[in-house]
PDB file of N, CA and C in Angstrom:
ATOM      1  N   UNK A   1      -6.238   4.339  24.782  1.00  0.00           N
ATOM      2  CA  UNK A   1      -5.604   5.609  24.520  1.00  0.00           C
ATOM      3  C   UNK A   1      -5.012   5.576  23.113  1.00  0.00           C
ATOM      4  N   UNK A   2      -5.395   6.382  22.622  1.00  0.00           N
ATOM      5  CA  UNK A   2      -4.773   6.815  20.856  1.00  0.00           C
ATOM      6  C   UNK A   2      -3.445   6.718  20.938  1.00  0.00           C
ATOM      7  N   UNK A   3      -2.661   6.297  20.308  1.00  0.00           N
ATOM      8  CA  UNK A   3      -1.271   6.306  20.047  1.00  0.00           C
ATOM      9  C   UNK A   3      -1.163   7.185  18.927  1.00  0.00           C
ATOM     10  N   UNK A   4       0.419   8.311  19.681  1.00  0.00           N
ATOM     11  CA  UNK A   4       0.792   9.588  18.964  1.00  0.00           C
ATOM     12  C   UNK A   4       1.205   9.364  17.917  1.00  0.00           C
ATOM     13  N   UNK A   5       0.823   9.991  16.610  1.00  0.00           N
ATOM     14  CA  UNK A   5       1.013  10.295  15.503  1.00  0.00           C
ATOM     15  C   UNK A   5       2.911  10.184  14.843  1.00  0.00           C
ATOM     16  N   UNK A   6       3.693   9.840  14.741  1.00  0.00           N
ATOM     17  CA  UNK A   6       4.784  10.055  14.454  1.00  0.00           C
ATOM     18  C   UNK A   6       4.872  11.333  13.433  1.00  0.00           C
ATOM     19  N   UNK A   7       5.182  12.486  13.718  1.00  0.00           N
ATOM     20  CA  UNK A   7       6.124  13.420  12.622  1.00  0.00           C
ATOM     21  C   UNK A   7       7.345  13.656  12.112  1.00  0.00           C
ATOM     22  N   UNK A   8       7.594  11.888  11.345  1.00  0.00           N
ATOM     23  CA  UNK A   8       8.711  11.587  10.841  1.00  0.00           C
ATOM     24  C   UNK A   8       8.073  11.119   8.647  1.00  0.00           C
ATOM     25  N   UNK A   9       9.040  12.080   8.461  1.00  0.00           N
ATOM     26  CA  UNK A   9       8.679  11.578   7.200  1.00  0.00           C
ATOM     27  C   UNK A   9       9.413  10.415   6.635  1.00  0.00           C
ATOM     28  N   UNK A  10       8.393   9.673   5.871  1.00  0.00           N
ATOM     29  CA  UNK A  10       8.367   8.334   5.506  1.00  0.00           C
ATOM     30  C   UNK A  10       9.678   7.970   4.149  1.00  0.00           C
ATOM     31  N   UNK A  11      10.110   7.205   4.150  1.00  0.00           N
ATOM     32  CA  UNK A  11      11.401   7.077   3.395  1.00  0.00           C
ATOM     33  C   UNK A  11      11.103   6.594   2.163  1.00  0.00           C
ATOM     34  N   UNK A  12      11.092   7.536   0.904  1.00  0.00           N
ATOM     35  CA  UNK A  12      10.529   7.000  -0.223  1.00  0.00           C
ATOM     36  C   UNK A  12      10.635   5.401  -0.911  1.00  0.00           C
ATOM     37  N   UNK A  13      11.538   4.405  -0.161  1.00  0.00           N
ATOM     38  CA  UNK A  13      11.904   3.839  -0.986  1.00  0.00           C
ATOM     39  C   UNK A  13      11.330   2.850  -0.259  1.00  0.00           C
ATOM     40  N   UNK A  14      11.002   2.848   1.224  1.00  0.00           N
ATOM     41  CA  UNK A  14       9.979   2.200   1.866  1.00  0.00           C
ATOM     42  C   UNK A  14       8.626   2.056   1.278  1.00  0.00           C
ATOM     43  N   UNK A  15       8.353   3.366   0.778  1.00  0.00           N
ATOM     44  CA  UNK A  15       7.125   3.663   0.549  1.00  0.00           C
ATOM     45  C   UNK A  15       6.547   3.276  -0.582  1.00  0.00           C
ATOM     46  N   UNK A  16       7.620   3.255  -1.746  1.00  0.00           N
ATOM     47  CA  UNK A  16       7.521   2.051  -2.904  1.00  0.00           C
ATOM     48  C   UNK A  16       7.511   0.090  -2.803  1.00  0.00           C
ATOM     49  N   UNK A  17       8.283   0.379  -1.490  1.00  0.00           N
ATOM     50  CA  UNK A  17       8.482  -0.843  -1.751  1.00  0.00           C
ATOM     51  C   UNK A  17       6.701  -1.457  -1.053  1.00  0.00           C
ATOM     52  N   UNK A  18       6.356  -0.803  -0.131  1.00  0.00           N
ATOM     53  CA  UNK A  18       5.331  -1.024   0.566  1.00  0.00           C
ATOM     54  C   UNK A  18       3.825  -1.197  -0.550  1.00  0.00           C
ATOM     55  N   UNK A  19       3.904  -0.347  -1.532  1.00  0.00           N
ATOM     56  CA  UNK A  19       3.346  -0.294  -2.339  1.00  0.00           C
ATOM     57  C   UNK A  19       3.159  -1.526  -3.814  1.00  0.00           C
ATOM     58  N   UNK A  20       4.649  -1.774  -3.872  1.00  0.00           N
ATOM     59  CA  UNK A  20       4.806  -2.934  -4.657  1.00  0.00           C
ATOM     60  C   UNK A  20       3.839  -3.947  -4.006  1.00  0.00           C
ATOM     61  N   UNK A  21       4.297  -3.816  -2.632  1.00  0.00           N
ATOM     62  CA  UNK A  21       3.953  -5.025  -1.908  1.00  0.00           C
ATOM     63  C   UNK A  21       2.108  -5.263  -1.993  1.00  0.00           C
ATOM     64  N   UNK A  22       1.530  -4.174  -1.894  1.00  0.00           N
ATOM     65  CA  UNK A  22      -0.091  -4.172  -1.885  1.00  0.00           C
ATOM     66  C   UNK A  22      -0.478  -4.545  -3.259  1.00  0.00           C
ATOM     67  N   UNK A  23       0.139  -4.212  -3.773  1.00  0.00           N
ATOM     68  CA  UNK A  23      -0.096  -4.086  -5.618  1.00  0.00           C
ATOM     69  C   UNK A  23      -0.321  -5.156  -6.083  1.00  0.00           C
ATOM     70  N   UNK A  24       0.906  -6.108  -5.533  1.00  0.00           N
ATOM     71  CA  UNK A  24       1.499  -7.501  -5.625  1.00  0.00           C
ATOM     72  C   UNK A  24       0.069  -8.199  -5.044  1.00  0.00           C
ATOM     73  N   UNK A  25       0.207  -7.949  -3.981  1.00  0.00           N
ATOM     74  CA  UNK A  25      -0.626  -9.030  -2.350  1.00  0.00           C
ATOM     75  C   UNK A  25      -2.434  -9.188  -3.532  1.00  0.00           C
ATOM     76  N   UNK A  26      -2.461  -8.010  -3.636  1.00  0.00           N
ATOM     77  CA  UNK A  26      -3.934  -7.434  -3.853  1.00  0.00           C
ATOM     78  C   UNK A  26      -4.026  -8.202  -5.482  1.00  0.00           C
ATOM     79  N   UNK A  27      -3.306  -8.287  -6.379  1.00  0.00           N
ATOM     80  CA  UNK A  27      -3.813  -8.827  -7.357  1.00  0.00           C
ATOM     81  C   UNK A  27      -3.710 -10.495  -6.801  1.00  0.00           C
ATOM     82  N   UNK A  28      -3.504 -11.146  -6.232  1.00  0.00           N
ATOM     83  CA  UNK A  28      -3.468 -12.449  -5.932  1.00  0.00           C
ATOM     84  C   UNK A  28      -4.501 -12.754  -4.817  1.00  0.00           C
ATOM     85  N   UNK A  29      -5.447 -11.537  -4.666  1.00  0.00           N
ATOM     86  CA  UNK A  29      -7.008 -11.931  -3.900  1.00  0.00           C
ATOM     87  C   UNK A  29      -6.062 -12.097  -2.369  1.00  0.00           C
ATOM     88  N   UNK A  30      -5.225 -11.890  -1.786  1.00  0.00           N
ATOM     89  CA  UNK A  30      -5.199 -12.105  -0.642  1.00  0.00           C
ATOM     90  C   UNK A  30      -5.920 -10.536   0.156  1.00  0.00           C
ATOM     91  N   UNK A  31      -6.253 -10.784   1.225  1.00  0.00           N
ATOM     92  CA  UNK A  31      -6.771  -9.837   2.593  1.00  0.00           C
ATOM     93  C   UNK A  31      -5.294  -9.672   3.109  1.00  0.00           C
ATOM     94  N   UNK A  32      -4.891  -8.606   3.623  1.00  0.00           N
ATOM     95  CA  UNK A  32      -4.128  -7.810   4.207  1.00  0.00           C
ATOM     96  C   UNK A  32      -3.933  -9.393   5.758  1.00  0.00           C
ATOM     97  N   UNK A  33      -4.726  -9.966   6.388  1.00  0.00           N
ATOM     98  CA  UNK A  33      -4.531 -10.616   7.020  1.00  0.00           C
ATOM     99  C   UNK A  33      -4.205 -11.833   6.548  1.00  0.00           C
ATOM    100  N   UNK A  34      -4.958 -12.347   5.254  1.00  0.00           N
ATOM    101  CA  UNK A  34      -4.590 -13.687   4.829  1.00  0.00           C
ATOM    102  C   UNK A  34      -3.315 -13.384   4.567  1.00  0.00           C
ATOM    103  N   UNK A  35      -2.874 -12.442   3.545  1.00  0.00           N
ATOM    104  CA  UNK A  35      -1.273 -12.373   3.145  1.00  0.00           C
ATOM    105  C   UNK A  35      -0.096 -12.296   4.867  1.00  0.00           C
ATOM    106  N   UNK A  36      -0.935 -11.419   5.647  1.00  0.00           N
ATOM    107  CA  UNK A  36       0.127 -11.920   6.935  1.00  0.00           C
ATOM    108  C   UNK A  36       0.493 -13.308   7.272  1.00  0.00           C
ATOM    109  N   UNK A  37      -0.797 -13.880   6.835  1.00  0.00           N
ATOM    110  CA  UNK A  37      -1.115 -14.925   7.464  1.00  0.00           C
ATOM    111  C   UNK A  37       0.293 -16.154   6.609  1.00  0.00           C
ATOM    112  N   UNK A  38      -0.081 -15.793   5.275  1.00  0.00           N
ATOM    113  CA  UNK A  38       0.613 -16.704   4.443  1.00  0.00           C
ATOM    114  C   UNK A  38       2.507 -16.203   4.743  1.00  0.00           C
ATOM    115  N   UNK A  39       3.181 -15.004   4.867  1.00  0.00           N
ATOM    116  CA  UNK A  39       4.033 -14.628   5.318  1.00  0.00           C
ATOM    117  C   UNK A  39       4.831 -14.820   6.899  1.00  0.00           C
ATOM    118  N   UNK A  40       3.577 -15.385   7.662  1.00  0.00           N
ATOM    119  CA  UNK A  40       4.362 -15.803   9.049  1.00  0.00           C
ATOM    120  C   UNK A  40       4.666 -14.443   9.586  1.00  0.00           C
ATOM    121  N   UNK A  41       3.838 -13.171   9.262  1.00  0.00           N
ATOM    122  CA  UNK A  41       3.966 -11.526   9.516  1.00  0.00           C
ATOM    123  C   UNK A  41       2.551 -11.381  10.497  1.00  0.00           C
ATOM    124  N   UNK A  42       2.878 -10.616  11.579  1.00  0.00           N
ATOM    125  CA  UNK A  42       1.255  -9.984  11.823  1.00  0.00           C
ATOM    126  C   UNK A  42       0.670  -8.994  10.782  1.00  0.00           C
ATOM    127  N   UNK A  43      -0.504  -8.976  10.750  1.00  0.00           N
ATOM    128  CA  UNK A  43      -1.379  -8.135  10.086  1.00  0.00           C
ATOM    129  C   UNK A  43      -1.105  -6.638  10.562  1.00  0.00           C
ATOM    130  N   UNK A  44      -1.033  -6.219  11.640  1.00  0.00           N
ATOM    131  CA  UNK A  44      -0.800  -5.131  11.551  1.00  0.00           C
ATOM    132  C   UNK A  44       0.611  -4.633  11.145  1.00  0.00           C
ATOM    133  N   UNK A  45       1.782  -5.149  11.323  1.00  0.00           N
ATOM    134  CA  UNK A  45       2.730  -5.322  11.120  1.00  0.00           C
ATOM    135  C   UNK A  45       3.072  -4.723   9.644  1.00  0.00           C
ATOM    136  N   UNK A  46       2.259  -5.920   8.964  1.00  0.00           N
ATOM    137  CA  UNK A  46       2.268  -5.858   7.599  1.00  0.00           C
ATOM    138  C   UNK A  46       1.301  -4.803   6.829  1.00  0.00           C
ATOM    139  N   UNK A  47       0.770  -4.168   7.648  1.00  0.00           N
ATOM    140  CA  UNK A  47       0.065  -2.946   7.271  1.00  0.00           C
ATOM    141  C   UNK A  47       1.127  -1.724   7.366  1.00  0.00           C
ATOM    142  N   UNK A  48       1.413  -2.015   8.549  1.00  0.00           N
ATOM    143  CA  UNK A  48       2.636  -0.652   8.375  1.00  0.00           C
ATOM    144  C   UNK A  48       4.414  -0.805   7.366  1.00  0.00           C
ATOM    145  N   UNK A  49       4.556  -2.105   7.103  1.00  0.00           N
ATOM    146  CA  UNK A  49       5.110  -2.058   5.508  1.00  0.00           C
ATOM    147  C   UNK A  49       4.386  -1.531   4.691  1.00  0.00           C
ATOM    148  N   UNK A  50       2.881  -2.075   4.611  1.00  0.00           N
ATOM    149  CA  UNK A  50       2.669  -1.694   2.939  1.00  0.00           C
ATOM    150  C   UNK A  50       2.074   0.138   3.644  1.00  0.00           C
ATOM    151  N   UNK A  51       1.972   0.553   4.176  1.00  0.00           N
ATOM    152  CA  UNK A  51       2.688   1.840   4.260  1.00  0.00           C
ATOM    153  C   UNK A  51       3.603   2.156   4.170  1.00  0.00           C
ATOM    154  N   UNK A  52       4.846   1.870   4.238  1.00  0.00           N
ATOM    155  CA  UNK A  52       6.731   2.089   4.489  1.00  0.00           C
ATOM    156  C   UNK A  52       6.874   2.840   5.576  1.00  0.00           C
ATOM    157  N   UNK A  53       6.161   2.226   6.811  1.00  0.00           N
ATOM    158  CA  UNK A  53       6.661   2.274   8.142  1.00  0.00           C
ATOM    159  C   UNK A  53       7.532   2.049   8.795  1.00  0.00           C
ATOM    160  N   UNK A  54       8.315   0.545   7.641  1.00  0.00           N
ATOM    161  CA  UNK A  54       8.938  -0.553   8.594  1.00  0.00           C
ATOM    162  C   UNK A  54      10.469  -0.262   7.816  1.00  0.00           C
ATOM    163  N   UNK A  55      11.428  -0.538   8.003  1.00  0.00           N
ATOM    164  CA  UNK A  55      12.199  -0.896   7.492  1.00  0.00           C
ATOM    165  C   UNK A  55      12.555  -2.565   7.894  1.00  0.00           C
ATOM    166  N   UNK A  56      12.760  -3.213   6.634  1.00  0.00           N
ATOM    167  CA  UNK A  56      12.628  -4.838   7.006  1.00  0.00           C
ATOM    168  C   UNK A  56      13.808  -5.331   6.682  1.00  0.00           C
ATOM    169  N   UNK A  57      14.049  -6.569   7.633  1.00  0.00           N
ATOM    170  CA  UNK A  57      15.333  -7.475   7.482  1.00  0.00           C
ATOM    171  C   UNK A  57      14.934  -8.328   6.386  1.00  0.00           C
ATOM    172  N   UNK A  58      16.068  -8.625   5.721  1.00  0.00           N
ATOM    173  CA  UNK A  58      16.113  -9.195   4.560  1.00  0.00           C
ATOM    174  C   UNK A  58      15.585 -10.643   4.502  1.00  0.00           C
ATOM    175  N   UNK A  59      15.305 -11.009   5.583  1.00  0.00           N
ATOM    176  CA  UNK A  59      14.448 -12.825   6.262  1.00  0.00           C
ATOM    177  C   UNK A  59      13.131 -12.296   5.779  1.00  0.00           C
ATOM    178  N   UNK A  60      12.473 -11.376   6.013  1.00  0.00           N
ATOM    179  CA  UNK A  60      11.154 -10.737   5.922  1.00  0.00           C
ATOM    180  C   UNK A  60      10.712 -10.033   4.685  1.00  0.00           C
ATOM    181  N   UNK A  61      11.362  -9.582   3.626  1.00  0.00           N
ATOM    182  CA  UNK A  61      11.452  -9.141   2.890  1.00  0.00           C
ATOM    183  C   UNK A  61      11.209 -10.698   1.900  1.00  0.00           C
ATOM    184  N   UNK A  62      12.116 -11.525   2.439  1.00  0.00           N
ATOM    185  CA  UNK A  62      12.421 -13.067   1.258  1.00  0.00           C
ATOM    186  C   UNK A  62      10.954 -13.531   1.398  1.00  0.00           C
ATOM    187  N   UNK A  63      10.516 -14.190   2.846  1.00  0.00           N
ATOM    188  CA  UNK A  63       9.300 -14.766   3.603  1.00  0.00           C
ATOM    189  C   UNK A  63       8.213 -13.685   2.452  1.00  0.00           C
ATOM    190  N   UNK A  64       8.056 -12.621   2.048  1.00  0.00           N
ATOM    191  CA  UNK A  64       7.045 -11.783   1.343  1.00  0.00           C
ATOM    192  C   UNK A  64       7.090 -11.824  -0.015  1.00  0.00           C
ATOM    193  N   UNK A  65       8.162 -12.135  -0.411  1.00  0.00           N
ATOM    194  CA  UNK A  65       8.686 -12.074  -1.741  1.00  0.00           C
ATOM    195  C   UNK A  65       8.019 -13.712  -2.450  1.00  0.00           C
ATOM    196  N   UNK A  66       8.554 -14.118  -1.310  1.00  0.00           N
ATOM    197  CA  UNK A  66       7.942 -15.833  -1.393  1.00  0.00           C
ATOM    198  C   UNK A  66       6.451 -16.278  -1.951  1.00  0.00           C
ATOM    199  N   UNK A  67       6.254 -15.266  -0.661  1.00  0.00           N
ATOM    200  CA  UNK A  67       4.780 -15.593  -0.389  1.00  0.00           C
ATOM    201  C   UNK A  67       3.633 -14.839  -1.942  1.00  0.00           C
ATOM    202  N   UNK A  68       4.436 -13.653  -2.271  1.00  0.00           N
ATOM    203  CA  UNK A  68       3.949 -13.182  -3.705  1.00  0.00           C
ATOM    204  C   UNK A  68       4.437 -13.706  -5.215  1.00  0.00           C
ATOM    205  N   UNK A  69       4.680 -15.135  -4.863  1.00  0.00           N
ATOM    206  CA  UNK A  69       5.394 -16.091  -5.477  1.00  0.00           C
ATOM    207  C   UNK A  69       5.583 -15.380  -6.903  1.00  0.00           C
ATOM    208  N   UNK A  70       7.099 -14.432  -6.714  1.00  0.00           N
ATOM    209  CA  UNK A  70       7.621 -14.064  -7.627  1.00  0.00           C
ATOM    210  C   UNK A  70       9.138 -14.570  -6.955  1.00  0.00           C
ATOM    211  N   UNK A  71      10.163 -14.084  -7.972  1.00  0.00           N
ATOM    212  CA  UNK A  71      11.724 -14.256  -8.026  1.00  0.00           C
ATOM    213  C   UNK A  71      12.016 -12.869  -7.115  1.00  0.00           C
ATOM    214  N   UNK A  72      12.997 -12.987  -6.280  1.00  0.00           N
ATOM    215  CA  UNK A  72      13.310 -11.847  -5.847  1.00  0.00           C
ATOM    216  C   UNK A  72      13.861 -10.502  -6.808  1.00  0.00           C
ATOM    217  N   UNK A  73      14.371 -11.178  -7.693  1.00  0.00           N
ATOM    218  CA  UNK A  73      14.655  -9.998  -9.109  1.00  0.00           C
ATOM    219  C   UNK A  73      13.719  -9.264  -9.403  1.00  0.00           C
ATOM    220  N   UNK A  74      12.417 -10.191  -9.989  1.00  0.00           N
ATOM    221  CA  UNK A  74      11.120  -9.581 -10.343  1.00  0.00           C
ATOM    222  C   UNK A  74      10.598  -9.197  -9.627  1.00  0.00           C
ATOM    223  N   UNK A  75      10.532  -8.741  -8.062  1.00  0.00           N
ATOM    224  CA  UNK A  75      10.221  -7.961  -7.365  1.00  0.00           C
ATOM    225  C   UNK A  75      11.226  -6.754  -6.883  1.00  0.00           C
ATOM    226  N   UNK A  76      12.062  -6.969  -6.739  1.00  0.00           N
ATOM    227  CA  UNK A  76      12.935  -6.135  -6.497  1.00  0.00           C
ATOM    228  C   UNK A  76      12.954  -4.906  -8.174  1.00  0.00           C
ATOM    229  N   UNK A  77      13.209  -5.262  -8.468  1.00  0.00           N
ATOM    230  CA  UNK A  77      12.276  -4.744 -10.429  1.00  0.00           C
ATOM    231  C   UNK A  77      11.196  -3.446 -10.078  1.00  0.00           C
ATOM    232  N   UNK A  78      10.356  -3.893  -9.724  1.00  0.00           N
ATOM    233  CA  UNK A  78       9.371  -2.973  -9.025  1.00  0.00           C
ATOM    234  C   UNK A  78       9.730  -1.522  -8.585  1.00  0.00           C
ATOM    235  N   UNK A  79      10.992  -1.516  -7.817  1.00  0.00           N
ATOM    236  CA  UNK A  79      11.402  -0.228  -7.049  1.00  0.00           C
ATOM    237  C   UNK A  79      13.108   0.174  -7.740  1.00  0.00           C
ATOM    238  N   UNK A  80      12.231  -0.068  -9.218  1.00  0.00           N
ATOM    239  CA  UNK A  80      13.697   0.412 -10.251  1.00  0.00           C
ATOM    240  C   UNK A  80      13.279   1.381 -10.104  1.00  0.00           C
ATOM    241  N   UNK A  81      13.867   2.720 -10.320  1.00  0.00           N
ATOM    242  CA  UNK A  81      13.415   4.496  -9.989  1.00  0.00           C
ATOM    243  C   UNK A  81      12.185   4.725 -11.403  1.00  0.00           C
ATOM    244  N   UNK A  82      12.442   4.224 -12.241  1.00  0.00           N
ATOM    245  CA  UNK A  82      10.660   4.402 -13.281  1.00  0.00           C
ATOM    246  C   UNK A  82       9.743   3.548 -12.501  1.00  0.00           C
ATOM    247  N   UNK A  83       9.613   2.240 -12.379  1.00  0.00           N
ATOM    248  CA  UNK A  83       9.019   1.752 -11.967  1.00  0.00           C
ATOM    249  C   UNK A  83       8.389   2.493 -10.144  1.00  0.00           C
ATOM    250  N   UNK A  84       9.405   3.116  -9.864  1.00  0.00           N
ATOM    251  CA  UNK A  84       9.084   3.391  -8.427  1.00  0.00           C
ATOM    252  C   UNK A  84       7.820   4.701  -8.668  1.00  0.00           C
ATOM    253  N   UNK A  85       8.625   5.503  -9.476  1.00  0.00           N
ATOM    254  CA  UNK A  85       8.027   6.529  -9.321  1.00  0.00           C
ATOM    255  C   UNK A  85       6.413   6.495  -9.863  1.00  0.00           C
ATOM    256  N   UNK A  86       6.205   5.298 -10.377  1.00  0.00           N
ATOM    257  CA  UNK A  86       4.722   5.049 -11.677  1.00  0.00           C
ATOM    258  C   UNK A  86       4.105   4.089 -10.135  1.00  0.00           C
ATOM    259  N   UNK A  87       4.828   3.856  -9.445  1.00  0.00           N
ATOM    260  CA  UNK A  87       3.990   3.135  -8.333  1.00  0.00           C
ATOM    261  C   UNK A  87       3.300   4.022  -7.266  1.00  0.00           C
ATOM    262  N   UNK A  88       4.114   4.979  -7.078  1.00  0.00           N
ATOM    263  CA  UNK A  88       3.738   5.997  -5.852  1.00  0.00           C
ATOM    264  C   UNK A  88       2.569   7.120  -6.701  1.00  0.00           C
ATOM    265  N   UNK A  89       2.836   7.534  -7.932  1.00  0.00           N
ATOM    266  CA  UNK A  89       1.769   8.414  -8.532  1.00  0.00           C
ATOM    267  C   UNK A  89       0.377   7.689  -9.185  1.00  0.00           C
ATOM    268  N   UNK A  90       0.818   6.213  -9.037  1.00  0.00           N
ATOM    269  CA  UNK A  90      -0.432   5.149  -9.426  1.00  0.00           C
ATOM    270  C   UNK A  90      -1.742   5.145  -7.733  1.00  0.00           C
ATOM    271  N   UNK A  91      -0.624   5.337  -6.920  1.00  0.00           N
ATOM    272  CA  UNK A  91      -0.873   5.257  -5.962  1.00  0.00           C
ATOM    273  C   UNK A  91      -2.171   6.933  -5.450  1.00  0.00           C
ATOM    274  N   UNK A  92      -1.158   7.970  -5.597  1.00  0.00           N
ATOM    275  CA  UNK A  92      -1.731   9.158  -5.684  1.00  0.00           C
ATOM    276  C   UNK A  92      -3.235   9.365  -6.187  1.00  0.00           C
ATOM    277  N   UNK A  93      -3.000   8.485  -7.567  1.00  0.00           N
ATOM    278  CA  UNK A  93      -4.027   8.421  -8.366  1.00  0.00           C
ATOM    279  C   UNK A  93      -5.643   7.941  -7.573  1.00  0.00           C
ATOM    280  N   UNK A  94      -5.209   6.518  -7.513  1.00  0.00           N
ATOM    281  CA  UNK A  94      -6.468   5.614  -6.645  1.00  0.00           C
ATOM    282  C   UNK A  94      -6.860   6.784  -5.050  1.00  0.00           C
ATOM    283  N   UNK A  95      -6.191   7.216  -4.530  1.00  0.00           N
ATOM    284  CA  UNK A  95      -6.534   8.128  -3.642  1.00  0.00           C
ATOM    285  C   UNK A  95      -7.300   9.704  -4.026  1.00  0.00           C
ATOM    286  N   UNK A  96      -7.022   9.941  -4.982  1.00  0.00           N
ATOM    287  CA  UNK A  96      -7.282  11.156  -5.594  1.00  0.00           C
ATOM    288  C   UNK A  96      -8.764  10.922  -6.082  1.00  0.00           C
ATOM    289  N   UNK A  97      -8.877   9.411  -7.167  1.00  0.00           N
ATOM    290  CA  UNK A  97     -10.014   9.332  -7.466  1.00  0.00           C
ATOM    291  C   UNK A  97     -11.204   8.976  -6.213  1.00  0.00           C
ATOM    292  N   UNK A  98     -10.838   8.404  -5.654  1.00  0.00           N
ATOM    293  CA  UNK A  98     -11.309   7.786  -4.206  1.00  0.00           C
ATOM    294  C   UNK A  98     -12.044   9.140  -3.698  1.00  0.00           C
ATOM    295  N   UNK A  99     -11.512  10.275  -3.602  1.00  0.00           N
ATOM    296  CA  UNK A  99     -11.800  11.435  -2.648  1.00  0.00           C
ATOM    297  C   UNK A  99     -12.908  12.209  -3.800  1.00  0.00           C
ATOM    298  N   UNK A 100     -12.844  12.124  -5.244  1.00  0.00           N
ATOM    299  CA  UNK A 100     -13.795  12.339  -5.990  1.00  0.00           C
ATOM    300  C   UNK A 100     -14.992  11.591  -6.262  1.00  0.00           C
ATOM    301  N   UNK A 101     -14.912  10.696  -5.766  1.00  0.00           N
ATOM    302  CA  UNK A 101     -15.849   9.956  -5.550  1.00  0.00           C
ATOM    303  C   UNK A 101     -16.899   9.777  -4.154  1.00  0.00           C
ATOM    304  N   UNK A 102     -16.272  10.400  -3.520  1.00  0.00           N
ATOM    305  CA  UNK A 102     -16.881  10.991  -2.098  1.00  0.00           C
ATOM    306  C   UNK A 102     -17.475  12.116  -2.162  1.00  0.00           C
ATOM    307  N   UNK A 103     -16.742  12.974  -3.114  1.00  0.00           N
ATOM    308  CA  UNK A 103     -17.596  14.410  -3.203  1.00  0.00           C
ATOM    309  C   UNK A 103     -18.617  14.272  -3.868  1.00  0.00           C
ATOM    310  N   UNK A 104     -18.995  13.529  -4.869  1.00  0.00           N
ATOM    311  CA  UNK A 104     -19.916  13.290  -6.191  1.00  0.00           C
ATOM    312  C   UNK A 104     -21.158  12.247  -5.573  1.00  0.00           C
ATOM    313  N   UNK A 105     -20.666  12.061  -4.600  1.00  0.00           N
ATOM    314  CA  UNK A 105     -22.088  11.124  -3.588  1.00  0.00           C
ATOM    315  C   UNK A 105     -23.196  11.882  -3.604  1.00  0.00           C
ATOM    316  N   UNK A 106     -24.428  11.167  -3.361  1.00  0.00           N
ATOM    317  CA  UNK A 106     -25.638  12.076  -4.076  1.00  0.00           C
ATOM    318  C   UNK A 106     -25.874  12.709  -2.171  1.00  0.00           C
ATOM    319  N   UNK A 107     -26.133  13.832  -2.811  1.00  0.00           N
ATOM    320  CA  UNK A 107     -26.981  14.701  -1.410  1.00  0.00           C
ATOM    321  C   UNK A 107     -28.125  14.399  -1.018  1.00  0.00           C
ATOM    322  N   UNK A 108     -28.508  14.518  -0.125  1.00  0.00           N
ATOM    323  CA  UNK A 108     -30.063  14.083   0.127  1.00  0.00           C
ATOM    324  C   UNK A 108     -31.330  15.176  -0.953  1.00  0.00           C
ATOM    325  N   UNK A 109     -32.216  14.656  -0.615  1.00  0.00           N
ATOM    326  CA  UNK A 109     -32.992  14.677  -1.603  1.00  0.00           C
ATOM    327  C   UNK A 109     -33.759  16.678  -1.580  1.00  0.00           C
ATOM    328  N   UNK A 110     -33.603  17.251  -0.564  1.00  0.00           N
ATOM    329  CA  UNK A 110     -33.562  18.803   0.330  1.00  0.00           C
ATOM    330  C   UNK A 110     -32.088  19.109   0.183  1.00  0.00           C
ATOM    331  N   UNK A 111     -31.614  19.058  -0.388  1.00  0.00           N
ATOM    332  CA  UNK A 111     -30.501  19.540  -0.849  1.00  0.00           C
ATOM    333  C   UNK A 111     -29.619  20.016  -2.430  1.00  0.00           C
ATOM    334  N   UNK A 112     -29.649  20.722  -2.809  1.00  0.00           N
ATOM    335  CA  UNK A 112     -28.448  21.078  -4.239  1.00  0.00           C
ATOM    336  C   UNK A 112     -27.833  20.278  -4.592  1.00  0.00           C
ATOM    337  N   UNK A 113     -27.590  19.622  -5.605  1.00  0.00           N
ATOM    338  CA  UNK A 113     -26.710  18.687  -5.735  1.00  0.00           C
ATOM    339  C   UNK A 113     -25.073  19.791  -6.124  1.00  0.00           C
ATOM    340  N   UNK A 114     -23.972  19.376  -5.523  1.00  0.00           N
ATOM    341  CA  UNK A 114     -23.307  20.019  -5.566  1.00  0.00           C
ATOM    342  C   UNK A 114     -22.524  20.584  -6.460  1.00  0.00           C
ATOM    343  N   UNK A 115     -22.067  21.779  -6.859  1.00  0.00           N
ATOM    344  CA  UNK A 115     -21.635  21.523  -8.735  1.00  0.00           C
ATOM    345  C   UNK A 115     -19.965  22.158  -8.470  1.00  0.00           C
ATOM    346  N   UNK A 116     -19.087  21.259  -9.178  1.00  0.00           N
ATOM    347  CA  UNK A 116     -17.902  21.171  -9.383  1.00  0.00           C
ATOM    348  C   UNK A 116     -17.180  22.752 -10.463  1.00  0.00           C
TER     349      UNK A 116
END
């Protein structure tokens, strides 16, 4: 059975921080599971941080911080309000292009190619 949708909006500062966190994870080649893995976090778990699902205790937050072997300063840095806001519209971005890149997929060959 599908589990219901929550219609709670997401807390911006979660949502940066969640983002740092992928930004971080993802340039150091880890998988969403290896980085759980290396954090002592479940994978799904840690999917709904790097969404800003979670709000996290500060044990869990360190254990991640660790594990993206930076200083807690230099991560915490990340979700300075410039820095936050260049993370969430960086973010916008890769999604935005993502969805243009779906439209621009070639049509089959009996078909128009579609014009923008």
């Amino acid at each position: 059975m599908p589990r219901a949708q929550r219609n709670k909006e997401k807390n911006p500062d979660l949502v940066a921080m969640g983002l740092a966190i992928r930004q971080r994870r993802k340039a150091l080649g880890y998988s969403q599971e290896g980085f759980g893995d290396a954090c002592g976090i479940d994978r799904s778990y840690m999917g709904g941080i790097e969404r800003g699902e979670h709000n996290l205790a500060m044990v869990n937050i360190l254990k991640i911080v660790q594990a993206l072997k930076v200083n807690p300063s230099e991560f915490f840095r990340d979700l300075d309000p410039d820095r936050k806001f260049d993370l969430i519209n960086a973010e916008k971005a890769i999604k935005d292009s993502a969805k243009l890149r779906k439209l621009a997929e070639v049509e089959p060959a009996d078909r128009k190619p579609r014009t923008l």
